[in-house]
N, C-alpha and C. Protein backbone atom coordinates (compact mmCIF):
# COMPACT_ATOMS: atom_id res chain seq x y z
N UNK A 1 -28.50 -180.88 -125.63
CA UNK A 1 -29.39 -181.60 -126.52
C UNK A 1 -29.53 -180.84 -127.83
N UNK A 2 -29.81 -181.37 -128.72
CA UNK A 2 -29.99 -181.34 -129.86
C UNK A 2 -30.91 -180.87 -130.02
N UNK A 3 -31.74 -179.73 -131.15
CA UNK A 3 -32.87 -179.17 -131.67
C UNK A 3 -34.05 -180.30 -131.50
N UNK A 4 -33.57 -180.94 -132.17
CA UNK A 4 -34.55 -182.56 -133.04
C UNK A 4 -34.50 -183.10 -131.47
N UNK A 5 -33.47 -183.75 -130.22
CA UNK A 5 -33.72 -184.23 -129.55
C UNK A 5 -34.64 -183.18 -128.37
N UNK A 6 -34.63 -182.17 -128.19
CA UNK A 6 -35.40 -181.34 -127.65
C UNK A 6 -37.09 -181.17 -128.42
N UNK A 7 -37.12 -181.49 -129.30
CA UNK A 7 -38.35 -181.53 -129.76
C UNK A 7 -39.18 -182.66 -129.50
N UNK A 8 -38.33 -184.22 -129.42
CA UNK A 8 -38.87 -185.25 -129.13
C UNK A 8 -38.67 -185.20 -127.87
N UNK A 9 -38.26 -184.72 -126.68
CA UNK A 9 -38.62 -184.66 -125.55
C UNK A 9 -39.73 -184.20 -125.17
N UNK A 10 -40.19 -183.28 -125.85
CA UNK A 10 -40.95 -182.19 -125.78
C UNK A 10 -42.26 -183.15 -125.56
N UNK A 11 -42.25 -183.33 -127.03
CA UNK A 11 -43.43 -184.68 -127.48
C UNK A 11 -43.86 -185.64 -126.31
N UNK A 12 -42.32 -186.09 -125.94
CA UNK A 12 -42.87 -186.92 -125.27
C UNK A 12 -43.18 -187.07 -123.46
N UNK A 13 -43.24 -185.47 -123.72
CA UNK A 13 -43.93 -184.66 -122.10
C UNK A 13 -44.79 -184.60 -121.94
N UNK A 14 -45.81 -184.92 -123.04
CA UNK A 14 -47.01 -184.47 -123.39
C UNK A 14 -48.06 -185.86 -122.86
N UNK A 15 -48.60 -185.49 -121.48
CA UNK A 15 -49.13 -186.65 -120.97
C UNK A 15 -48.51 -187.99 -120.60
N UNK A 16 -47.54 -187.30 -119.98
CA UNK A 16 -46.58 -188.18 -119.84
C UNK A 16 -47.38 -188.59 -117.68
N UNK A 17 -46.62 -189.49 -117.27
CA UNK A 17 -47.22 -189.95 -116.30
C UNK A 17 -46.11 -190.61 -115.14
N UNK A 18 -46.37 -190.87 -113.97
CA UNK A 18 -45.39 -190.94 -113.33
C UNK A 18 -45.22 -192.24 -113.61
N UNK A 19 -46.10 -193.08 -114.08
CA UNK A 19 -45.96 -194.51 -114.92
C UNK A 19 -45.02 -194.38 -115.66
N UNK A 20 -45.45 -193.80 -116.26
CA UNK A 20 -44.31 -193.32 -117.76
C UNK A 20 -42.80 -193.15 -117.39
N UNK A 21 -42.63 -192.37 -116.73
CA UNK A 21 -41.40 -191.56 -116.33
C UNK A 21 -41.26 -191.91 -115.28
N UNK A 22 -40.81 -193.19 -114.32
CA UNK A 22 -40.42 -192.83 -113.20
C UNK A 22 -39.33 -192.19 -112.34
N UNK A 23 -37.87 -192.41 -113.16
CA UNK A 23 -37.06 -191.56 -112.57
C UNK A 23 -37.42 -189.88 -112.64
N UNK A 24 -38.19 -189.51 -113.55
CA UNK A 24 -38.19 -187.66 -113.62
C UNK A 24 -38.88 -187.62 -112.26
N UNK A 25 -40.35 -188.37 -112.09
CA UNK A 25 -41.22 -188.04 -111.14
C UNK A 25 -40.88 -188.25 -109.55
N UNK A 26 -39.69 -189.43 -109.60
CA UNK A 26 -39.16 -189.66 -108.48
C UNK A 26 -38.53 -187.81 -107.90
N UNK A 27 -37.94 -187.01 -108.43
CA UNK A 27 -37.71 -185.85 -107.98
C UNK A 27 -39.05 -184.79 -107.44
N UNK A 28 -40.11 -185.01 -108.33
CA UNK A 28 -41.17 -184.25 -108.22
C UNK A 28 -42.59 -184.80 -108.21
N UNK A 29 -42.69 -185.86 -107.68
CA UNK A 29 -43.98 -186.44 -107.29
C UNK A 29 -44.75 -185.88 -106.26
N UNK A 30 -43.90 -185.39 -105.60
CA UNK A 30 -44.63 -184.54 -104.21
C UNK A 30 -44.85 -183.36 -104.91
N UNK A 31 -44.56 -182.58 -105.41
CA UNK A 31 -45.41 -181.37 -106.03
C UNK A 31 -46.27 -181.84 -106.85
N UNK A 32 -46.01 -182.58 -107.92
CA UNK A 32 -47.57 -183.12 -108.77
C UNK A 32 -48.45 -183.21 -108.31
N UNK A 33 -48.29 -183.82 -106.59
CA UNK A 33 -49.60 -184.15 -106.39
C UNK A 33 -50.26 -182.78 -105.32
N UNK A 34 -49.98 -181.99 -105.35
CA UNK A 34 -50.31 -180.84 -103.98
C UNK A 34 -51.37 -180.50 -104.95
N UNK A 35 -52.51 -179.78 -104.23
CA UNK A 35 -53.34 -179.41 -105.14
C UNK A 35 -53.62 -178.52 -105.49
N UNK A 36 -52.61 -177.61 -104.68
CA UNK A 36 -52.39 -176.13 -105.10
C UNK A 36 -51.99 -176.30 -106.42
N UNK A 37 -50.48 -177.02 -106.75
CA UNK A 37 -50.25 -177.05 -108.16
C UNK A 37 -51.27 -177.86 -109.14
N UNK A 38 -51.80 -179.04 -109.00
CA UNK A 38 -52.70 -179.45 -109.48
C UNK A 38 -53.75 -178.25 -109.94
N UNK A 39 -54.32 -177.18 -109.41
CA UNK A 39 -55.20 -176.39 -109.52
C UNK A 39 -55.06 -175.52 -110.54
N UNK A 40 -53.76 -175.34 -110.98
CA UNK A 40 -53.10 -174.96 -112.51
C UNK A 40 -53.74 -175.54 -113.67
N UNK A 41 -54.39 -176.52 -113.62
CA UNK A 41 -54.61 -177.42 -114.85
C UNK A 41 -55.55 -176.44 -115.52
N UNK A 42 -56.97 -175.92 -114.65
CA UNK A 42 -57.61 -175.12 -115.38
C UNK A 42 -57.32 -173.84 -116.16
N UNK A 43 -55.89 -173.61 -115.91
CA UNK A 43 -55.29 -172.51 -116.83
C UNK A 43 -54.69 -172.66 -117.96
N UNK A 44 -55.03 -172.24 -119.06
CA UNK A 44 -54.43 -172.25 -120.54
C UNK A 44 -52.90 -171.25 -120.42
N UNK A 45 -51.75 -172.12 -120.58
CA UNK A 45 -50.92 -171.13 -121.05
C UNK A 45 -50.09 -170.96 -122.15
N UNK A 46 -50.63 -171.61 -123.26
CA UNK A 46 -50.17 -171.17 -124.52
C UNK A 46 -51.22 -172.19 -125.49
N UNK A 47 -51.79 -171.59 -126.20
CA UNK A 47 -52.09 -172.40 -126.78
C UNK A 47 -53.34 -173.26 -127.07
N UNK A 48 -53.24 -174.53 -126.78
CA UNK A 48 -54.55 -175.63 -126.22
C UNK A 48 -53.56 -176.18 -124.67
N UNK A 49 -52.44 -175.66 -124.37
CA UNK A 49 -51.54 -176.52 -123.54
C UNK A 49 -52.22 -175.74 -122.11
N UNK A 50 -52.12 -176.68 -121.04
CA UNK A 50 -52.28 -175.65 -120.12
C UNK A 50 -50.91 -175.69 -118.66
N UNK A 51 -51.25 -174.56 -118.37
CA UNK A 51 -50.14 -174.27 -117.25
C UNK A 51 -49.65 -175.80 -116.49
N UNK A 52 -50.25 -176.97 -116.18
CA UNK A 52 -49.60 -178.00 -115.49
C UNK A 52 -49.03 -178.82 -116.82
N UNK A 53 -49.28 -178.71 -117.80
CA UNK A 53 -48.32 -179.24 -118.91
C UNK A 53 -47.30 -178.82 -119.51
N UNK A 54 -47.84 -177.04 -119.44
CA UNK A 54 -46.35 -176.56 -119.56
C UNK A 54 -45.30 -176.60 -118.76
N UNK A 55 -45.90 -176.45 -117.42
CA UNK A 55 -44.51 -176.28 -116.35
C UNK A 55 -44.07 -178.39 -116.48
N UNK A 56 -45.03 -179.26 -116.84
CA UNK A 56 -44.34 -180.37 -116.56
C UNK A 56 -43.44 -180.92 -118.11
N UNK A 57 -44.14 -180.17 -119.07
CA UNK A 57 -42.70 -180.40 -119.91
C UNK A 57 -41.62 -179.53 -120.05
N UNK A 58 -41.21 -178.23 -119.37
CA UNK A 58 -40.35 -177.79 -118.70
C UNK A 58 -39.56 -178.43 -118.09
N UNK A 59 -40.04 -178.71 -117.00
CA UNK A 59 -39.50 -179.40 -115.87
C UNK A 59 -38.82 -181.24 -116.44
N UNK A 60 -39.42 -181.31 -117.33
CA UNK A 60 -38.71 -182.46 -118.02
C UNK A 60 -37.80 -182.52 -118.78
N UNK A 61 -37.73 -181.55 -119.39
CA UNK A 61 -36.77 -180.99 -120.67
C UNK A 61 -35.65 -180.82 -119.70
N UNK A 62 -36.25 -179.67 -118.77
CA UNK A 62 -34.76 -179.22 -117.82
C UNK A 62 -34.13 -180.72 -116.96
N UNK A 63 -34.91 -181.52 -116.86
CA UNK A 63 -34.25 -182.48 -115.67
C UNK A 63 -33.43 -183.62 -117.24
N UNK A 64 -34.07 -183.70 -118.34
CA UNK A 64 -32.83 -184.19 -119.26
C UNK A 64 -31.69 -183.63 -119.60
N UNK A 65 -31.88 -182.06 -119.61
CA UNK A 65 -30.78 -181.49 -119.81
C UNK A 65 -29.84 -181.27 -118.83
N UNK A 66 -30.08 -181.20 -117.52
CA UNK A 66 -29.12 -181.62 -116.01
C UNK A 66 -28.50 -182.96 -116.54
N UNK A 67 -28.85 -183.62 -116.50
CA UNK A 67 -28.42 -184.77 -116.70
C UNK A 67 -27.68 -185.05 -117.88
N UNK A 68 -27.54 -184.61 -119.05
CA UNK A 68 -26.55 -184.33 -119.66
C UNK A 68 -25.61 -183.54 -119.55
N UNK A 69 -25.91 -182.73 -118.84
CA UNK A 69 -25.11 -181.68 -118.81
C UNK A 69 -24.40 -182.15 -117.31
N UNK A 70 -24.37 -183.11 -116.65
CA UNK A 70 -23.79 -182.96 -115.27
C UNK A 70 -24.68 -181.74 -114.25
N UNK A 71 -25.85 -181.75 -114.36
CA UNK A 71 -25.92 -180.57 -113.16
C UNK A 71 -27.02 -181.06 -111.98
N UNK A 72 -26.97 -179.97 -111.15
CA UNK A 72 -27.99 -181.03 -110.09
C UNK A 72 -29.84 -181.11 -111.08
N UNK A 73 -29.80 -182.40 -110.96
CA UNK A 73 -31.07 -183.05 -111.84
C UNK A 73 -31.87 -182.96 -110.90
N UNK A 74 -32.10 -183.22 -109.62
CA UNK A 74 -33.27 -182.55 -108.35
C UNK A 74 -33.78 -180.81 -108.59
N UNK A 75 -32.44 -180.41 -108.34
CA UNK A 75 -33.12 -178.95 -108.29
C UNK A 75 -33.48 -178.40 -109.85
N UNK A 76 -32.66 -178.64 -110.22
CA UNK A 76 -33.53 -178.32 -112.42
C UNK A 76 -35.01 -178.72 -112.10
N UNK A 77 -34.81 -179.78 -111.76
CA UNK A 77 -36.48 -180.62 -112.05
C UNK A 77 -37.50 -179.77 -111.21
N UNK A 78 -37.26 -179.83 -109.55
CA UNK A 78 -37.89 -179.10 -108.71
C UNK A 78 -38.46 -177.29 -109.01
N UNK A 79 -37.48 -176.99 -109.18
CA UNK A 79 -37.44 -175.19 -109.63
C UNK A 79 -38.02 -175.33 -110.96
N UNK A 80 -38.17 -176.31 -111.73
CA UNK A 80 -38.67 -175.71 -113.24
C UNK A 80 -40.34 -176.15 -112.90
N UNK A 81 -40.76 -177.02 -111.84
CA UNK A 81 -42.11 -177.36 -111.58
C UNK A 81 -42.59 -176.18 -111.06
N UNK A 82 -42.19 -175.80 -110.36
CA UNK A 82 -42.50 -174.10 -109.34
C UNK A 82 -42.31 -173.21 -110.05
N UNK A 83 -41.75 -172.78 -111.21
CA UNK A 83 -41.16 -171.86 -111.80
C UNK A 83 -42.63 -170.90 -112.37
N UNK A 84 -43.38 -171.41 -112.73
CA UNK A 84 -44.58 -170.68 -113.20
C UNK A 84 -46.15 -171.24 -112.14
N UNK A 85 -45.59 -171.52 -111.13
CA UNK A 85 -46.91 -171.50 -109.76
C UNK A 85 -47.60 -170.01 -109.48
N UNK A 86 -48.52 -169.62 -110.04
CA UNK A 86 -49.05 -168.32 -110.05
C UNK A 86 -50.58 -168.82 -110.52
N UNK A 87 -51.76 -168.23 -109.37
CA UNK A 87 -52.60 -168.48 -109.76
C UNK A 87 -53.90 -167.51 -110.32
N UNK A 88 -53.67 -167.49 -111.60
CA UNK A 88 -54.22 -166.55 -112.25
C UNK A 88 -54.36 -166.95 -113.80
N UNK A 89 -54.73 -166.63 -114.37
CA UNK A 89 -54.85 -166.71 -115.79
C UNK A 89 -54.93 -165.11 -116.50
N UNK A 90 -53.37 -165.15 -116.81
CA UNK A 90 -52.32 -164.31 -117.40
C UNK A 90 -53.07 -163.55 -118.85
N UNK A 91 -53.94 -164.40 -119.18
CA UNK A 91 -54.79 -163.43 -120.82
C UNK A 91 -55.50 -162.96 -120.37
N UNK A 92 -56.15 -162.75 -118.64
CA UNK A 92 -57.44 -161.88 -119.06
C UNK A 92 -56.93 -159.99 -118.73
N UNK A 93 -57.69 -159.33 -119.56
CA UNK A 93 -57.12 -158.18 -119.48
C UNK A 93 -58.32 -157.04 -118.79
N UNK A 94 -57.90 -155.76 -118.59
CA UNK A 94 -58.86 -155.01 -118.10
C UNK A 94 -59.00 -154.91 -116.94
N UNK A 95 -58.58 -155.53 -115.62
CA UNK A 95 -58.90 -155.17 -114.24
C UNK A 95 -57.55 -154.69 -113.78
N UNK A 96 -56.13 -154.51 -114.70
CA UNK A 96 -54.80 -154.23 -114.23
C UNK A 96 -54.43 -154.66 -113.35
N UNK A 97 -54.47 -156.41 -112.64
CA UNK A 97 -53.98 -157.10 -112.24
C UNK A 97 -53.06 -157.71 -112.35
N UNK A 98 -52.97 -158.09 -113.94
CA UNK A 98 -52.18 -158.80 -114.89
C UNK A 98 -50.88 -158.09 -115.03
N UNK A 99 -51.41 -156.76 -114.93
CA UNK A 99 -50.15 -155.79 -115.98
C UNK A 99 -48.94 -155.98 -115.53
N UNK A 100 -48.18 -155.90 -116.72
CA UNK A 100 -46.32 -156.47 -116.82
C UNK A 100 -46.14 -158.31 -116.05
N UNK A 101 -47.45 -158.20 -116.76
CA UNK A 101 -47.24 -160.23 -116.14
C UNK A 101 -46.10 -160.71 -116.84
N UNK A 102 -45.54 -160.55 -117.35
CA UNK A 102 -43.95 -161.30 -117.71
C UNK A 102 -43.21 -160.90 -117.04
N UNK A 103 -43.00 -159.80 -116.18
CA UNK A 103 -42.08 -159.20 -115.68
C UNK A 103 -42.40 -159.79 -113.93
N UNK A 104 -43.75 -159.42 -113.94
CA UNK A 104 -43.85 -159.76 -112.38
C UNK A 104 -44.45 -161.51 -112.25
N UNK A 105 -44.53 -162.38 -113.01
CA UNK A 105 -45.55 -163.22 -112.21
C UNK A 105 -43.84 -164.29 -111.45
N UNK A 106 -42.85 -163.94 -111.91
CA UNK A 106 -41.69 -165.30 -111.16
C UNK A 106 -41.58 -164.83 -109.60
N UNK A 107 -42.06 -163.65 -109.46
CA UNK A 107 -42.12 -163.31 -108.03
C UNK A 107 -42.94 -163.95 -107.25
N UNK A 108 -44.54 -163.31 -108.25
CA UNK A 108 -45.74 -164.29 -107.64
C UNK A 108 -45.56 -165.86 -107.43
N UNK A 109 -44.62 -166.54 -108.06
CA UNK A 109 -44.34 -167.58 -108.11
C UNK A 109 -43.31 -168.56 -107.04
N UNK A 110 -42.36 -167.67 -106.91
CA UNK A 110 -41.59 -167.70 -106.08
C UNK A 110 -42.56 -167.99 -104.35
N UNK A 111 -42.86 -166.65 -104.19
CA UNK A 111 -43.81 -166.45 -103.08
C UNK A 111 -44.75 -167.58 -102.59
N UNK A 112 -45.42 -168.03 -103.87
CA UNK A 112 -46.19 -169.62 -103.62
C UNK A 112 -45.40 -170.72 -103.44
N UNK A 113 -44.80 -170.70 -104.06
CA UNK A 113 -43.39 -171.88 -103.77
C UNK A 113 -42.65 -171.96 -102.68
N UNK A 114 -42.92 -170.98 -101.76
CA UNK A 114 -41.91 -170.59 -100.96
C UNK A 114 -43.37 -171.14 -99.55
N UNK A 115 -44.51 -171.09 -99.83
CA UNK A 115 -45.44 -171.30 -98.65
C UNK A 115 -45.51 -172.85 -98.86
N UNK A 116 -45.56 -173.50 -99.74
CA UNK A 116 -45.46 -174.94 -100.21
C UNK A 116 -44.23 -175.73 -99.72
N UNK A 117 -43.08 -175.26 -99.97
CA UNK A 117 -41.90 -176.08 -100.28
C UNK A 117 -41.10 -175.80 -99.24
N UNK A 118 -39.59 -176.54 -99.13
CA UNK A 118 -38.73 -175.71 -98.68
C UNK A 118 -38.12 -175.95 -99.84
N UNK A 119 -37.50 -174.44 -100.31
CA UNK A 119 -36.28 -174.44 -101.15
C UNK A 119 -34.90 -173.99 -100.65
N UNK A 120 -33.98 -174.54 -101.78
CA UNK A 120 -32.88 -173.93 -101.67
C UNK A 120 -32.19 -173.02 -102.48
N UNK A 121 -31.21 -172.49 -102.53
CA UNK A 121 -30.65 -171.43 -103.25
C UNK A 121 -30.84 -171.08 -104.88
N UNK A 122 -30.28 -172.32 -105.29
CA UNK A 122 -30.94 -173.01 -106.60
C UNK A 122 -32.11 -173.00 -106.91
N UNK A 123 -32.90 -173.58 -106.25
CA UNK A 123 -34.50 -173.70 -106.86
C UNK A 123 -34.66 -172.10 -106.54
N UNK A 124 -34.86 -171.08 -105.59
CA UNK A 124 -34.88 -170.11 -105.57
C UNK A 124 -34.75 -169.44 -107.03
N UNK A 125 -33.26 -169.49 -107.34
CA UNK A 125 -32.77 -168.61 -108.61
C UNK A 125 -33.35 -169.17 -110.06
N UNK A 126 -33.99 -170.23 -110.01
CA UNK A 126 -34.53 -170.99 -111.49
C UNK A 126 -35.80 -170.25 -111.00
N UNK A 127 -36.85 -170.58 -110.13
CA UNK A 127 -37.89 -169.33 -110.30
C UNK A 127 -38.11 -168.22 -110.48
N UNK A 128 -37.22 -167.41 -109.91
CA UNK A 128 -37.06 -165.85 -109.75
C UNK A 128 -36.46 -165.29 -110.93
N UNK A 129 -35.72 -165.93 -112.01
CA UNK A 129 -34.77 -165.64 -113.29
C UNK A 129 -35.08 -166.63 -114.09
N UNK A 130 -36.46 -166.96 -113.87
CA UNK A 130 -36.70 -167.98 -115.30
C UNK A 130 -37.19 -167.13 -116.77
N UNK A 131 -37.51 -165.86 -116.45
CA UNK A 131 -38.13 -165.12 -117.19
C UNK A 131 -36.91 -164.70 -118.48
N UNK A 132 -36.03 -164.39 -118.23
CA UNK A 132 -34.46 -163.56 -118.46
C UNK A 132 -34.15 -164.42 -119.91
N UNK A 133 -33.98 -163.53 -120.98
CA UNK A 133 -33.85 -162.16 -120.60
C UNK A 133 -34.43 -161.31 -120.82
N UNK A 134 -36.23 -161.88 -121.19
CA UNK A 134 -37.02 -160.31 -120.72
C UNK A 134 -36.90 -159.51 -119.76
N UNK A 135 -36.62 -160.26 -118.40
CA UNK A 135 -36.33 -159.97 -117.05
C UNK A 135 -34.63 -159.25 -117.34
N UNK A 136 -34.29 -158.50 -116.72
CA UNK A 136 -32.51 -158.23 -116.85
C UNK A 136 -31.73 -158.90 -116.17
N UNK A 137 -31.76 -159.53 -115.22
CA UNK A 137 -31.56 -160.93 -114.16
C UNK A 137 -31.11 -161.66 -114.46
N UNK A 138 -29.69 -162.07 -114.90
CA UNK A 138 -29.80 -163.44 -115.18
C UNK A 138 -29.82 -164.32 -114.39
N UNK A 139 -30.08 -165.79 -114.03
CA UNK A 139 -29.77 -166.70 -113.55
C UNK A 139 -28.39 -166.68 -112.96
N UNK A 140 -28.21 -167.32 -111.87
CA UNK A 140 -27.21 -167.39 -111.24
C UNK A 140 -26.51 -168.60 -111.27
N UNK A 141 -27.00 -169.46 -111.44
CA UNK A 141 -26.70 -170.83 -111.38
C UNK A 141 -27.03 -171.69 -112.50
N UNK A 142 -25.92 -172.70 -113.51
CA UNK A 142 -26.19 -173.11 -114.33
C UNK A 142 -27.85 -174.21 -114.56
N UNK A 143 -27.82 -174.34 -113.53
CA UNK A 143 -29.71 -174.82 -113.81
C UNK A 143 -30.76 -173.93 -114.06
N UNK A 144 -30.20 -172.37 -113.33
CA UNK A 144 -31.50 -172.07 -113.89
C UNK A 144 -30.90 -171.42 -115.54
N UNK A 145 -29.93 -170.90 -116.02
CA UNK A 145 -29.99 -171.14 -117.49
C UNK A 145 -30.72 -171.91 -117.94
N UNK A 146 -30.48 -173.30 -118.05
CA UNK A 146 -30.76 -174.19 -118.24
C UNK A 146 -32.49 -174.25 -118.29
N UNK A 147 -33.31 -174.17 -117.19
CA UNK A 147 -34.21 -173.73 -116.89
C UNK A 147 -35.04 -172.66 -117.75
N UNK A 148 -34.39 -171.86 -117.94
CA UNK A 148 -34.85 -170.57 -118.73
C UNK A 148 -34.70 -171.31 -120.12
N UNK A 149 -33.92 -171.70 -120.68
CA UNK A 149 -33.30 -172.12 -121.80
C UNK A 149 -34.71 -173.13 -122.11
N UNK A 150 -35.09 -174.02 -121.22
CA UNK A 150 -36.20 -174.93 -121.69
C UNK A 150 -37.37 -174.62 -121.65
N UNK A 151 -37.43 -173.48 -120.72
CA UNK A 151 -38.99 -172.83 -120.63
C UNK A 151 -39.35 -172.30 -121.52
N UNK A 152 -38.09 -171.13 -122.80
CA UNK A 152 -38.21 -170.72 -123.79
C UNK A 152 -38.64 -171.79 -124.89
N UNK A 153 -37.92 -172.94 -124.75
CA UNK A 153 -38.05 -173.74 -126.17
C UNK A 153 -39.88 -174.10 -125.70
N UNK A 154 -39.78 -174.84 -124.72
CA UNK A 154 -41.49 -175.02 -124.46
C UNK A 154 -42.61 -174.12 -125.28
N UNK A 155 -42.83 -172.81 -124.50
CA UNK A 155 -43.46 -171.68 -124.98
C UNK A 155 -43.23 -171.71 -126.21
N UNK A 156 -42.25 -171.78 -127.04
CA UNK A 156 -42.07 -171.87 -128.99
C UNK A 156 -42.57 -172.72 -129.11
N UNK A 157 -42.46 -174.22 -128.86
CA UNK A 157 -43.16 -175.47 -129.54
C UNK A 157 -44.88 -175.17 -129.11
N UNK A 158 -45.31 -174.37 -127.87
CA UNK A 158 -46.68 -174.25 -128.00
C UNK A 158 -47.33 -172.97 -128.87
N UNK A 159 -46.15 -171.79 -129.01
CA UNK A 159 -46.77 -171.30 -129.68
C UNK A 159 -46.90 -171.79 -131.65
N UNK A 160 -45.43 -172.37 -131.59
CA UNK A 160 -45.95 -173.09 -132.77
C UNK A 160 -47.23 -174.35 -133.15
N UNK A 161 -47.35 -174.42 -132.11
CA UNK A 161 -48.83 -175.72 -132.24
C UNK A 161 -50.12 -175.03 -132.29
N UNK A 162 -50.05 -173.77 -131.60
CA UNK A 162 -51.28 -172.97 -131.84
C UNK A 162 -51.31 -172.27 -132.97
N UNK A 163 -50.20 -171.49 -133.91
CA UNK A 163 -50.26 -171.43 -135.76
C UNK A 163 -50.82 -172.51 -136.44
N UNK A 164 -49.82 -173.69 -136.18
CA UNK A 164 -51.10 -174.85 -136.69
C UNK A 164 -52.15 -175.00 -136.75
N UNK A 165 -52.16 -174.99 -135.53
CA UNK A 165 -54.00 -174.99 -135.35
C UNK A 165 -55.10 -174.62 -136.10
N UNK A 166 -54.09 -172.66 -136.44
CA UNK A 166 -55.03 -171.91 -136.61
C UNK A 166 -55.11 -172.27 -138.45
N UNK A 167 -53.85 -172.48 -138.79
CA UNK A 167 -53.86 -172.92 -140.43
C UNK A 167 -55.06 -174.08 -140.54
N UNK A 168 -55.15 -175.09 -140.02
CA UNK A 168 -55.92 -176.16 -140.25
C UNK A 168 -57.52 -176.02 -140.10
């Protein structure tokens, strides 16, 4: 995809609904609705966006880009929903819980995903190497590139919405 078409995806992740989208949600309707992941909503993770919007325009971006790209569009979609399942809120500082949270939370993540779900090899490696390449890890499998690749653009379009913000 394209810069410009990755941006209007982006957009149009944004409260998006299984109304809306039914083929994306057909892969991941059963995690939307668990309420473990649901329980994410109260976490901010960039921005004004919070953790169940980021991981679901992730997880959207990545399941368009499978699909252009020929790759499995289940597991992109699946592994990029799980990919940031960690329940915590990553800004607060001072009790050294947090510390090297970029480095460690795809573990924490993994681990929850792993009591929830069954995965497979794939969804495995898009959680565990979604971080990369802060992480040194790369991905093993072209979804989770892919994966990583959309989680990055995500996190930019929110941190660019929160500069806005702050200009206005």
């Amino acid at each position: 995809m394209t810069k410009e078409e990755m941006e209007k995806a982006y957009a149009d992740s944004l409260g998006m609904t299984p109304e809306t989208q039914p083929e994306f949600f057909s892969y991941v309707l059963d995690i939307y609705e668990t309420p473990s992941w649901r329980s994410m909503e109260k976490y901010i993770q960039h921005a004004d966006i919070t953790r169940c919007q980021h991981i679901l325009s992730v997880a959207y971006l990545s399941f368009l880009t499978a699909k252009e790209e020929g790759l499995n569009v289940s597991d992109a979609a699946r592994g990029a929903m799980l990919h940031d399942l960690f329940y915590y809120d990553w800004h607060v500082r001072g009790d050294g819980s947090h510390r090297l949270h970029g480095y460690r939370h795809p573990g924490f993540a993994l681990k929850n995903a792993e009591k929830l779900f069954r995965l497979n090899d794939t969804q495995r490696d898009i959680i565990i190497h979604h971080m990369w390449p802060l992480t040194p890890a790369m991905p093993k499998t072209k979804e989770g590139l892919a994966v990583s690749k959309c989680d990055k653009f995500c996190a930019w379009q929110e941190i660019i919405r929160e500069k806005k913000a702050k200009k206005e």
